[in-house]
Protein backbone atom coordinates (compact mmCIF):
# COMPACT_ATOMS: atom_id res chain seq x y z
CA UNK A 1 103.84 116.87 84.08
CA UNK A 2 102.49 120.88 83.75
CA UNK A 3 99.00 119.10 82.56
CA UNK A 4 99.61 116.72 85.22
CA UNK A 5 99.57 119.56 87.61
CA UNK A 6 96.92 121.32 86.49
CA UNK A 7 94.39 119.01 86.11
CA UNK A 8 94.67 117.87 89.92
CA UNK A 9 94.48 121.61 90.90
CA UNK A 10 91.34 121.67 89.39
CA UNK A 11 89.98 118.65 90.15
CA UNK A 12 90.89 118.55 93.71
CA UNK A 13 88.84 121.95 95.14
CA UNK A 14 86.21 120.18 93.29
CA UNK A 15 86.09 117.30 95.37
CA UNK A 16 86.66 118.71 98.80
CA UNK A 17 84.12 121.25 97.74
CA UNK A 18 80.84 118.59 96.73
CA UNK A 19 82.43 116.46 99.66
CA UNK A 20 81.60 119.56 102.83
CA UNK A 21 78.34 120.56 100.71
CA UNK A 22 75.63 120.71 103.03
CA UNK A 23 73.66 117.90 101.32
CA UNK A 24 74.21 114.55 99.76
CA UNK A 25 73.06 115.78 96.28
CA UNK A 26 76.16 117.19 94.90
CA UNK A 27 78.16 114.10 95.53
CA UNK A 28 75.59 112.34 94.29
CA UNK A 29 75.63 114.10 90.99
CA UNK A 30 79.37 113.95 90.36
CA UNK A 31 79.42 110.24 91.22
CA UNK A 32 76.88 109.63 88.98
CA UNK A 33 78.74 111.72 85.55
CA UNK A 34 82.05 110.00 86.98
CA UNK A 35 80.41 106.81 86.36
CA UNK A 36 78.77 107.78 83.43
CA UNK A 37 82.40 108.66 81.86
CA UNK A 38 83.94 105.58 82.90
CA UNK A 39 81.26 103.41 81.70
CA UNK A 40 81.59 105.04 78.30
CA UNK A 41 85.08 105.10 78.16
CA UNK A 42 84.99 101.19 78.65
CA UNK A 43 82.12 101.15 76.24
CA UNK A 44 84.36 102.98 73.35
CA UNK A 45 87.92 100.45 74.67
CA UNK A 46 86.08 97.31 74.37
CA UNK A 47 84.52 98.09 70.87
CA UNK A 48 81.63 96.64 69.42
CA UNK A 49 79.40 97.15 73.21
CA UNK A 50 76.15 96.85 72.51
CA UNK A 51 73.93 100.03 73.11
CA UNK A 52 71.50 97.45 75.31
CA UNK A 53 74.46 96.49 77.27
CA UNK A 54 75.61 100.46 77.88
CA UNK A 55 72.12 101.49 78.93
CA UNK A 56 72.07 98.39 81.19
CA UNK A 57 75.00 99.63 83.01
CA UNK A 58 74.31 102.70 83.30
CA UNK A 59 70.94 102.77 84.78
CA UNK A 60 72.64 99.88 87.52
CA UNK A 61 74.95 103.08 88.01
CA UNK A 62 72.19 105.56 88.53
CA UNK A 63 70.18 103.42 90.62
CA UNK A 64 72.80 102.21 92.77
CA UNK A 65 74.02 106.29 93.37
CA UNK A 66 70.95 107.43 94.42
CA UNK A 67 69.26 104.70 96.13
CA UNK A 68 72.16 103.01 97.96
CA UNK A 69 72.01 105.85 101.14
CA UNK A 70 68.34 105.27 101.51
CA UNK A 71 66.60 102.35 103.82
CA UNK A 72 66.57 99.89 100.77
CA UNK A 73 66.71 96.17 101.55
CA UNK A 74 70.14 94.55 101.09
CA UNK A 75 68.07 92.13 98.64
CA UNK A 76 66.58 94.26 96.47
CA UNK A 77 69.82 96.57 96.29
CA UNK A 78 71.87 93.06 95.11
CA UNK A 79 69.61 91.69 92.87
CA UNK A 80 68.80 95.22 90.80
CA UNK A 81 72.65 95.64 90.83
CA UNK A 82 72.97 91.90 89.49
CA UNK A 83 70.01 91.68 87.21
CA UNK A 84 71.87 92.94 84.15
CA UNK A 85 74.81 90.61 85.09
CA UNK A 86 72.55 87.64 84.65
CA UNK A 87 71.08 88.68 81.92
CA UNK A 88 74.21 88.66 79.69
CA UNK A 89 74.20 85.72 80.02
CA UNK A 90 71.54 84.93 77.42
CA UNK A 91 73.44 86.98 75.07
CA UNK A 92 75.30 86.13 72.47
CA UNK A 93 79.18 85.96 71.39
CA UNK A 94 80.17 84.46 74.77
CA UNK A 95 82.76 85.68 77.23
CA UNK A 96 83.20 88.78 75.59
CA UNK A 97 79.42 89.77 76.22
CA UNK A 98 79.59 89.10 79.30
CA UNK A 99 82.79 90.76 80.23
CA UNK A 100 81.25 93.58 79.05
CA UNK A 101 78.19 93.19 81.01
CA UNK A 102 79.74 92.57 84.08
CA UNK A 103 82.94 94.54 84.44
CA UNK A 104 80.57 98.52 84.41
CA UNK A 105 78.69 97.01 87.15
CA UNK A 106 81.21 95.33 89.48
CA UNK A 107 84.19 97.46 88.57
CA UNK A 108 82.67 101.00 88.34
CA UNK A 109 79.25 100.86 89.30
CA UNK A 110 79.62 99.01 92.81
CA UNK A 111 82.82 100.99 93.73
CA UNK A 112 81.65 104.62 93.37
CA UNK A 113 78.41 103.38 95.51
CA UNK A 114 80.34 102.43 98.14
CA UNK A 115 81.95 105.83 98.06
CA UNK A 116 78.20 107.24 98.65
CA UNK A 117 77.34 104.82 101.27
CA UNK A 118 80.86 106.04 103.51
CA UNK A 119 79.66 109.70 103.25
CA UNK A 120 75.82 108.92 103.97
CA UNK A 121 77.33 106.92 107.10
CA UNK A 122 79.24 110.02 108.77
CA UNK A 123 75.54 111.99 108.92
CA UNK A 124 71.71 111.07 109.35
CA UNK A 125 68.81 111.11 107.46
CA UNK A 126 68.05 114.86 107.90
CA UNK A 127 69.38 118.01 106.44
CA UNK A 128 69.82 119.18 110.36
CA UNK A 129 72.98 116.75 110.37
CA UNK A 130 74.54 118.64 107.99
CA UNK A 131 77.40 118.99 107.49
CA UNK A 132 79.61 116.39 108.89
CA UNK A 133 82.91 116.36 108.42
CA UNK A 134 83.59 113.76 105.31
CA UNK A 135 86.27 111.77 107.17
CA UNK A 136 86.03 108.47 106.02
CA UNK A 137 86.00 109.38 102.33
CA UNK A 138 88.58 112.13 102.78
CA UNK A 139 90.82 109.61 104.18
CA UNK A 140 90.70 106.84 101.74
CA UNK A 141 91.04 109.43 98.75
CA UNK A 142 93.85 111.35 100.73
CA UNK A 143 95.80 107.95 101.09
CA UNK A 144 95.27 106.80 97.34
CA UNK A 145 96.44 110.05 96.07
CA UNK A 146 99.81 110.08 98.96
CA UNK A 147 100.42 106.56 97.57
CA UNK A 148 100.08 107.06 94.04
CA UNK A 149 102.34 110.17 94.47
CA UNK A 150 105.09 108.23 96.40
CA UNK A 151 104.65 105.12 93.95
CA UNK A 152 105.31 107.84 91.32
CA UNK A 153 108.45 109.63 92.55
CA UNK A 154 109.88 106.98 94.33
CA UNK A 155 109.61 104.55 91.08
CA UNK A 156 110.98 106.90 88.84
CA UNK A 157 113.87 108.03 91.06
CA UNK A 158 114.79 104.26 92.62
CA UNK A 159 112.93 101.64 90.97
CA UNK A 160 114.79 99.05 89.62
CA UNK A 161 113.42 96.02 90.26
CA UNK A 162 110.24 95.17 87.89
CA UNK A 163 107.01 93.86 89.81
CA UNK A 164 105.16 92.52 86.52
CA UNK A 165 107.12 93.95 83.68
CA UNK A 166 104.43 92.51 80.92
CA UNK A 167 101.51 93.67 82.34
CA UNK A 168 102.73 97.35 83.33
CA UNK A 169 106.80 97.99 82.69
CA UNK A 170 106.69 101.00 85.09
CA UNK A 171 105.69 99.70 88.22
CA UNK A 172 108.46 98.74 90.31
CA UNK A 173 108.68 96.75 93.72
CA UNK A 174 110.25 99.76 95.15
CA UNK A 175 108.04 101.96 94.23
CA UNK A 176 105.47 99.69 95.47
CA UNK A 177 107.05 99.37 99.47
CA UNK A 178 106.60 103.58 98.74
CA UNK A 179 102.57 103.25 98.29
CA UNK A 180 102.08 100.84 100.55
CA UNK A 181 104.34 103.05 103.34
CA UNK A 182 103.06 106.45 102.46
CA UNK A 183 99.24 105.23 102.56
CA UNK A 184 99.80 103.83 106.25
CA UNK A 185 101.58 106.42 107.25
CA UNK A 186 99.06 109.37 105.71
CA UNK A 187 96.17 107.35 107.16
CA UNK A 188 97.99 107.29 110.59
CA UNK A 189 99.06 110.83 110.86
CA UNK A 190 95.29 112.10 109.53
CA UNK A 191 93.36 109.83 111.56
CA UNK A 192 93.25 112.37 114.65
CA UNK A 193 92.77 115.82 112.37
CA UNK A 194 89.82 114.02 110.77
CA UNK A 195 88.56 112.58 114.27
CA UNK A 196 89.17 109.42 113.37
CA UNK A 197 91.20 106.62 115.24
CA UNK A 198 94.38 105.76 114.55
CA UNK A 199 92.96 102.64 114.35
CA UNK A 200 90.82 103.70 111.66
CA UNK A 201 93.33 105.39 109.98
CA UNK A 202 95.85 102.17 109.63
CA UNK A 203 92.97 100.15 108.03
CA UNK A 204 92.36 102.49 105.82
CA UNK A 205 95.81 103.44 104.55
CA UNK A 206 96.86 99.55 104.16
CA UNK A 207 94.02 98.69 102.47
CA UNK A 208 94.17 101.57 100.03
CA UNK A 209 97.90 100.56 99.82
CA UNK A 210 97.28 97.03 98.95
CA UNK A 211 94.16 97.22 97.17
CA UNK A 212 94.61 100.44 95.17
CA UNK A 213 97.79 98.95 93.85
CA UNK A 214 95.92 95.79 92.39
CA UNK A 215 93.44 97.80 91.08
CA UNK A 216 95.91 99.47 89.22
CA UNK A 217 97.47 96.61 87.70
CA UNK A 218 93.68 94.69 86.96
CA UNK A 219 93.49 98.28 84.74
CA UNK A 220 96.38 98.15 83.29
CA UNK A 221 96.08 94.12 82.38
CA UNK A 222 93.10 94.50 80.37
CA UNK A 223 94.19 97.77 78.63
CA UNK A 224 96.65 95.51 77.22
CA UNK A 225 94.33 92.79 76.55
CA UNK A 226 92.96 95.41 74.51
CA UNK A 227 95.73 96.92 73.16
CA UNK A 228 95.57 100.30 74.25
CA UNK A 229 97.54 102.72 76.27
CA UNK A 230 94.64 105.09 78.29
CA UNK A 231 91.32 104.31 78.43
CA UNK A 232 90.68 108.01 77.14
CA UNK A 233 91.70 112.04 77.40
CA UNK A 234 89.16 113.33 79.63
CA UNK A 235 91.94 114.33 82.34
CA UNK A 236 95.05 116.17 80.62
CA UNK A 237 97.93 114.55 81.79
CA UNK A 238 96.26 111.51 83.37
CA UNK A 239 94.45 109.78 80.50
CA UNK A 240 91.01 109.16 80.52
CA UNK A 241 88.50 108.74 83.81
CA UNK A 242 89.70 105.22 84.68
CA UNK A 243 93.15 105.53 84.28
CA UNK A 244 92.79 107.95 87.16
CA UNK A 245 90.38 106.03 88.88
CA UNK A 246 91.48 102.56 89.02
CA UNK A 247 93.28 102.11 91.67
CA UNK A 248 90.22 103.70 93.81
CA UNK A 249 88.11 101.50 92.00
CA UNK A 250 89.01 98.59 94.03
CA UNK A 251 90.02 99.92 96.67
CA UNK A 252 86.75 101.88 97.69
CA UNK A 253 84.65 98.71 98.01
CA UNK A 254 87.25 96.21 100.34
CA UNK A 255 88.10 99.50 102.36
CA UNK A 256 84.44 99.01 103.33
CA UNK A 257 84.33 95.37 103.77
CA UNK A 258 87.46 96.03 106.12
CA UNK A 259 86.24 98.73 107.85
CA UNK A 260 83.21 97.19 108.86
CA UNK A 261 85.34 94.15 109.84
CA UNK A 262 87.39 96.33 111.82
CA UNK A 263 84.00 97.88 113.61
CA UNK A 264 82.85 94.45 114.57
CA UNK A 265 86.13 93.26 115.94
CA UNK A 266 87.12 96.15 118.29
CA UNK A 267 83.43 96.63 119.44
């Protein structure tokens, strides 16, 4: 638990800090060597990934990171982020190949550009709108962490009742109502200090609840197909990149498709 600690008062400051930095750049950077590390860590899980197939994904990640905030067609920006998809495809050794193909782009490389595209969206295209307060992406990382947190203590403290016992043992439905509850309820009560609506704040925190939580369980499912506890050690305490990271993972991208749902409905 000390490492536990530790590593999130580390990690945290980080965050905040390339999050308020006067330019895009920063977060830019550490989205692009947090994709980097998850895309290897999946490389070294899945064994046998070809090198073709790593370098594939990782230029998708690159390209997606620092093009995505720019005026790039929709069209272009789909089919360079599917282009490697397609072609496994013509590889060999079926399924597997493609799996490994597929999952970098969709499951790490889509995700963290999403996360880029909700901090580009709170400021223009000049350095003169700078800084803006990082709401959006404050808020959905706030309520991931005050849901994991609550899933944590509550599950260990309460849980009794298994949700999928032979995918992950821990996870409890209990612990489960706590992630879901603590994610609205963070989302509500930041929406106003972040100058958000409460509104906003709702769709965030039950998406993140919902979202993050199947995420989490997609992660742990093929871990086990794999046979494998963590997907590495790169965080003391928390296992490797993307067993931190997976229930943001999935939830980054649908608390976009939901928020600009949300946008179109109440406007």
């Amino acid at each position: 638990m000390l490492a536990r600690v530790v590593t999130a008062a580390v990690a945290i400051p980080i965050v905040v800090a390339v999050l308020i930095a006067p330019s895009l750049v920063p977060l830019q950077v550490l989205i692009t060597l947090a994709a980097a590390g998850c895309v290897i860590e999946f490389a070294l899980a899945e064994r046998g990934y070809a090198a073709i197939g790593g370098a594939l994904a990782l230029a998708a990640v690159a390209f997606s990171v620092w093009l995505a905030p720019r005026p790039l067609p929709d069209p272009i920006w789909l089919v360079a982020m599917l282009s490697p998809v397609v072609w496994a495809f013509f590889l060999p050794r079926g399924f597997r190949s493609v799996r490994q193909f597929a999952l970098p782009l969709f499951w790490v490389a889509a995700p963290f550009t999403v996360l880029v595209h909700l901090r580009a969206a709170e400021v223009g295209s000049t350095d003169a709108d700078w800084p803006a307060l990082p709401s959006l992406v404050l808020l959905l990382l706030i309520c991931q962490w005050a849901g994991d947190t609550a899933a944590m203590l509550t599950g260990r403290s309460f849980g009794k009742h298994k949700v999928a016992p032979s995918i992950s043992p821990s996870k409890t439905w209990e612990g489960s109502a706590a992630n879901l509850a603590a994610s609205l309820l963070v989302g509500w009560l930041l929406a106003g200090p972040l100058r958000e609506s409460a509104g906003i704040g709702l769709v965030v925190g039950g998406v993140v609840g919902v979202f993050g939580q199947l995420g989490d369980f997609y992660q742990s499912a093929w871990k086990r197909s794999l046979g494998i506890k963590d997907s590495g050690a790169a965080l003391p305490g928390h296992g490797g990149l993307l067993d931190r990271l997976d229930s943001l993972l999935l939830s980054a991208p649908m608390t976009a498709v939901f928020l600009e749902f949300f946008a179109k409905t109440v406007s």
